[in-house]
Protein backbone atom coordinates (compact mmCIF):
# COMPACT_ATOMS: atom_id res chain seq x y z
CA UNK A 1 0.00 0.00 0.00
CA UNK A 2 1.19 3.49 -1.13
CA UNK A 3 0.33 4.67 2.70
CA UNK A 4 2.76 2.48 3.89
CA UNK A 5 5.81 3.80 1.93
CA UNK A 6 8.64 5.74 4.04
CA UNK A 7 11.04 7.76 3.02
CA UNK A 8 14.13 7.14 4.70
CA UNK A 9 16.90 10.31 4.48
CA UNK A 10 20.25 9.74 6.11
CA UNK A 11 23.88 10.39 5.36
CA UNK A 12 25.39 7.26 7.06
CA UNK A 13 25.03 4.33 4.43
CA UNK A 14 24.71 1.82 7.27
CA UNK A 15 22.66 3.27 9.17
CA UNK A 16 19.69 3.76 5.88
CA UNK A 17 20.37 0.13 5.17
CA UNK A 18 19.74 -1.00 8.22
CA UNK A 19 16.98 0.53 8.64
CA UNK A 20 15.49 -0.02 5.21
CA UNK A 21 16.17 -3.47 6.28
CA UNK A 22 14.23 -3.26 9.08
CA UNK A 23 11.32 -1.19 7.68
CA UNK A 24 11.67 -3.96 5.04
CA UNK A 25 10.96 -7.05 7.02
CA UNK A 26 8.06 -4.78 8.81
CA UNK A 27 5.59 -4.48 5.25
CA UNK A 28 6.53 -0.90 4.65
CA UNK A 29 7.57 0.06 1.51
CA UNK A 30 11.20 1.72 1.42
CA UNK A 31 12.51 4.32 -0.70
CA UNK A 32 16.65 5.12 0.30
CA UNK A 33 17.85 8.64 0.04
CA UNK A 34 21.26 9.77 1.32
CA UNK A 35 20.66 13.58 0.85
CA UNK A 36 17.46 15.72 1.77
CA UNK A 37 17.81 17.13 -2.01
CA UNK A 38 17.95 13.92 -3.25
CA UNK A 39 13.92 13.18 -1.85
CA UNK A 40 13.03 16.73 -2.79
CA UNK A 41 14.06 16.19 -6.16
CA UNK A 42 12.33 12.83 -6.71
CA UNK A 43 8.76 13.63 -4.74
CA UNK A 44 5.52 13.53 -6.87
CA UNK A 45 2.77 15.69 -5.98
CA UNK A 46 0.91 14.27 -4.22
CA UNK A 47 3.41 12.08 -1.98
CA UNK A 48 2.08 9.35 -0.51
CA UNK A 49 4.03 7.93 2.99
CA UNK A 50 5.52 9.54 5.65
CA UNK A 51 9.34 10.88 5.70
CA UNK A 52 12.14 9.09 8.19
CA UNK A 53 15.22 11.92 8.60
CA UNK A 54 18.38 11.77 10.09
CA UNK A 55 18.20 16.09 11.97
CA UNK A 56 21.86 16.18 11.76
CA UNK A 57 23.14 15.87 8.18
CA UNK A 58 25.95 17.64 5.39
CA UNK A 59 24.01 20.09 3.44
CA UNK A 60 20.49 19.71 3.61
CA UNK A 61 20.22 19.32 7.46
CA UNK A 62 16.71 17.84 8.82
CA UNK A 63 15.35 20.73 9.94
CA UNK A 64 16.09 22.51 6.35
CA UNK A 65 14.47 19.38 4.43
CA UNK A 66 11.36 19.99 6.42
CA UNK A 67 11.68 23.67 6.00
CA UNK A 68 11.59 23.01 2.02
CA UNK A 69 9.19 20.41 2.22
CA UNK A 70 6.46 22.63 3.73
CA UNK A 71 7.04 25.25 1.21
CA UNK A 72 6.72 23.15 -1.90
CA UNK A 73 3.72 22.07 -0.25
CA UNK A 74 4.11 18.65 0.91
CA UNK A 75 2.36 18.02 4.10
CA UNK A 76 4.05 14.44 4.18
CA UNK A 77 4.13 13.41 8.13
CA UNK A 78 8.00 13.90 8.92
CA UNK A 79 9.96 11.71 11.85
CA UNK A 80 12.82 13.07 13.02
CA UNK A 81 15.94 11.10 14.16
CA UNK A 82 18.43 12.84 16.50
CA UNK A 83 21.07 12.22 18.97
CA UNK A 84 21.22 12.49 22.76
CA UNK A 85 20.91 16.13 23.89
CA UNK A 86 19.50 17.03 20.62
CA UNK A 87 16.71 19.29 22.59
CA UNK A 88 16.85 22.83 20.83
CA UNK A 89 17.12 21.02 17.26
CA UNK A 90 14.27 19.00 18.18
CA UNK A 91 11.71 21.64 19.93
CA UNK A 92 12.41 23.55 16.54
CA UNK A 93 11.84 20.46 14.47
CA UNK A 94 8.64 20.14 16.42
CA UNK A 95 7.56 24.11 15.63
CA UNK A 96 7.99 23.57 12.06
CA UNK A 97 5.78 20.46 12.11
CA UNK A 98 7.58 17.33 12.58
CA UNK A 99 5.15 14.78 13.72
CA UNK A 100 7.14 13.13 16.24
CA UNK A 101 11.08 12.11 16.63
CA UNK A 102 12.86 9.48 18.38
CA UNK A 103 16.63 9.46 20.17
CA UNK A 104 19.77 7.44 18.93
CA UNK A 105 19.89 5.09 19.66
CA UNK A 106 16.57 3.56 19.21
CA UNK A 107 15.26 -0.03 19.65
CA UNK A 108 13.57 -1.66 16.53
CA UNK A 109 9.38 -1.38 18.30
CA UNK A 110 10.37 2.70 19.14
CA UNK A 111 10.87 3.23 15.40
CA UNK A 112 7.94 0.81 14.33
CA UNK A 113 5.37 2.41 16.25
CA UNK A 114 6.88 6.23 15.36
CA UNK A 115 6.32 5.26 12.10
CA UNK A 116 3.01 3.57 12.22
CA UNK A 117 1.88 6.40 14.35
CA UNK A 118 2.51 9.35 11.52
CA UNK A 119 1.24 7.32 8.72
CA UNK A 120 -1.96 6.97 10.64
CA UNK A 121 -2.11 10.57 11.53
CA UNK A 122 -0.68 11.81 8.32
CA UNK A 123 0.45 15.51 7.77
CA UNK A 124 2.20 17.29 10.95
CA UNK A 125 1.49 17.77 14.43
CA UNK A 126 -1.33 18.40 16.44
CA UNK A 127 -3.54 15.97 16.31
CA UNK A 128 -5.01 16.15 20.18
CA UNK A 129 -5.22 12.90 22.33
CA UNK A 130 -6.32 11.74 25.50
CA UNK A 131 -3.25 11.48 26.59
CA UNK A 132 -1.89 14.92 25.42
CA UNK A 133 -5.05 16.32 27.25
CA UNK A 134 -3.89 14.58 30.72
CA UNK A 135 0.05 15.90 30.48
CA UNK A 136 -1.73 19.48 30.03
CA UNK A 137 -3.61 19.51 33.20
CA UNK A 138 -0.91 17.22 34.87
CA UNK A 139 1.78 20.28 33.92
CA UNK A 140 -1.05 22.44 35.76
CA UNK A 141 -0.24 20.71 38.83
CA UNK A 142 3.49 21.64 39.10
CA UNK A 143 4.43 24.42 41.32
CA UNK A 144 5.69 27.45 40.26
CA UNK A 145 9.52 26.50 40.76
CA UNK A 146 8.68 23.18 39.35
CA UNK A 147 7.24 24.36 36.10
CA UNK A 148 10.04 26.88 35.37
CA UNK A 149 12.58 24.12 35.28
CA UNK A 150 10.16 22.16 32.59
CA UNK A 151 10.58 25.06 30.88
CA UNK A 152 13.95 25.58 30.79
CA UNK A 153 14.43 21.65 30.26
CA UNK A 154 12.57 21.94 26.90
CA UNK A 155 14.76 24.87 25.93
CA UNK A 156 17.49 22.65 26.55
CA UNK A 157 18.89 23.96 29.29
CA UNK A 158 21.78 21.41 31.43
CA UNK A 159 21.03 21.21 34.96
CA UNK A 160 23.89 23.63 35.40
CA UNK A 161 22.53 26.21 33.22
CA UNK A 162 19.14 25.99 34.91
CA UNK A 163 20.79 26.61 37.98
CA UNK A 164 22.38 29.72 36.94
CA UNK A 165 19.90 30.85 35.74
CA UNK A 166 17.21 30.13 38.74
CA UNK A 167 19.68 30.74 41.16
CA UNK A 168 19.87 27.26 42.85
CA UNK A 169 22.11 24.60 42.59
CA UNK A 170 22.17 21.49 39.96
CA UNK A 171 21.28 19.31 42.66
CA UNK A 172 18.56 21.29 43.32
CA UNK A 173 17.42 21.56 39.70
CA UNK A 174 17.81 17.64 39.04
CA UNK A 175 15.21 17.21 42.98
CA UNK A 176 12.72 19.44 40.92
CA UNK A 177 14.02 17.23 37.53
CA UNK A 178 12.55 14.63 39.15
CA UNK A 179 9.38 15.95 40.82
CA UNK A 180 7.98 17.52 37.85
CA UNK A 181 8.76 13.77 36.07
CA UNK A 182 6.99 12.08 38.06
CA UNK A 183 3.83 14.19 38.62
CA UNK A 184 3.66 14.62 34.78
CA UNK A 185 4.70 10.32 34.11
CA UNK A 186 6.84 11.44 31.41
CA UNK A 187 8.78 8.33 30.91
CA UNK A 188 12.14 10.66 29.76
CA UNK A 189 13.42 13.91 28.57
CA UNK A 190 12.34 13.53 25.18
CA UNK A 191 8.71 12.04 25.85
CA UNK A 192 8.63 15.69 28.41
CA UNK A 193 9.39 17.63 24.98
CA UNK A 194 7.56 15.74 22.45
CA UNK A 195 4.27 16.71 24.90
CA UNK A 196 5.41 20.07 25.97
CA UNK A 197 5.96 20.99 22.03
CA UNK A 198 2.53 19.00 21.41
CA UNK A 199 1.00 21.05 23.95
CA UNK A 200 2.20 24.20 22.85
CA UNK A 201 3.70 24.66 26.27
CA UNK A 202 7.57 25.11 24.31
């Protein structure tokens, strides 16, 4: 099925083939670019699937592929991959529409279920569920100290920088870290931005 077809972009040969491998084995239907330009220059309009991107990349970074994806109009569901401490690139990737991203590295179910996820959804963001609807009012119940570290977290602040900033020490910030964790059952740092950006709360 033409819904099922994902466009994989990434630089690092071994990395696409493994995971057009993977995707492989899974039903979807693959497509293997190793440059952003290289999808934008092949896309019919209009493209069917959803769009698997490496953020970091020569060139045509991810964030500039989905940049120049949205203004020739595609409104192809984009997944972003990025590395650890990737926050700023992905709270962008998030404003400009990405549909959701996952963290290298990532387990094989992770990367099935982004995937399945978008193509269900289809086009960007948004799309308001139950469970987006819970973090909201759960983020309601942080105190005020609590919910200024969130915010700094999902500008990707280190617990050093938060504590400069807040006056208070990293300790301090990581105690908070791991109130406001637990009262909103974010599972991680990037589940707490992928809702916060959801939410509209980055």
């Amino acid at each position: 099925m033409a819904t099922d077809l994902v466009h994989v972009v990434d630089d690092d040969p071994a990395m696409r083939d493994s995971v057009g491998f993977l995707l492989g084995t899974e039903g979807f239907e693959v497509r293997l670019y190793e440059a952003g330009t290289d999808l934008l220059d092949s896309l019919a309009k209009p493209a069917a699937g959803c769009v698997l991107t490496d953020i970091r990349m020569p060139g045509i970074d991810g964030l500039e592929l989905l940049r120049r994806l949205r203004a020739a109009g595609h409104t192809l569901p984009v997944v972003m991959m990025t590395g650890h401490g990737d926050v700023p690139l992905t709270v962008e990737a998030m404003k400009l529409g990405a549909c959701d991203f996952i963290e290298k590295p990532f387990d094989d179910a992770t990367l099935i279920q982004a995937l399945r996820s978008a193509l269900e959804r289809g086009g960007a963001a948004g799309v308001v569920d139950p469970t987006l609807r819970e973090f909201v009012r759960r983020v309601g119940t942080l105190s005020e100290r609590e919910r200024q570290v969130l915010d700094h977290l999902v500008a990707g602040g280190t617990s050093k920088e938060i504590g400069r900033t807040l006056d208070i020490s990293p300790r301090t910030v990581e105690i908070y870290r791991a109130k406001l964790m637990a009262k909103t059952r974010a599972e991680s740092l990037q589940e707490l931005v992928r809702w916060s950006v959801l939410a509209g709360l980055a």
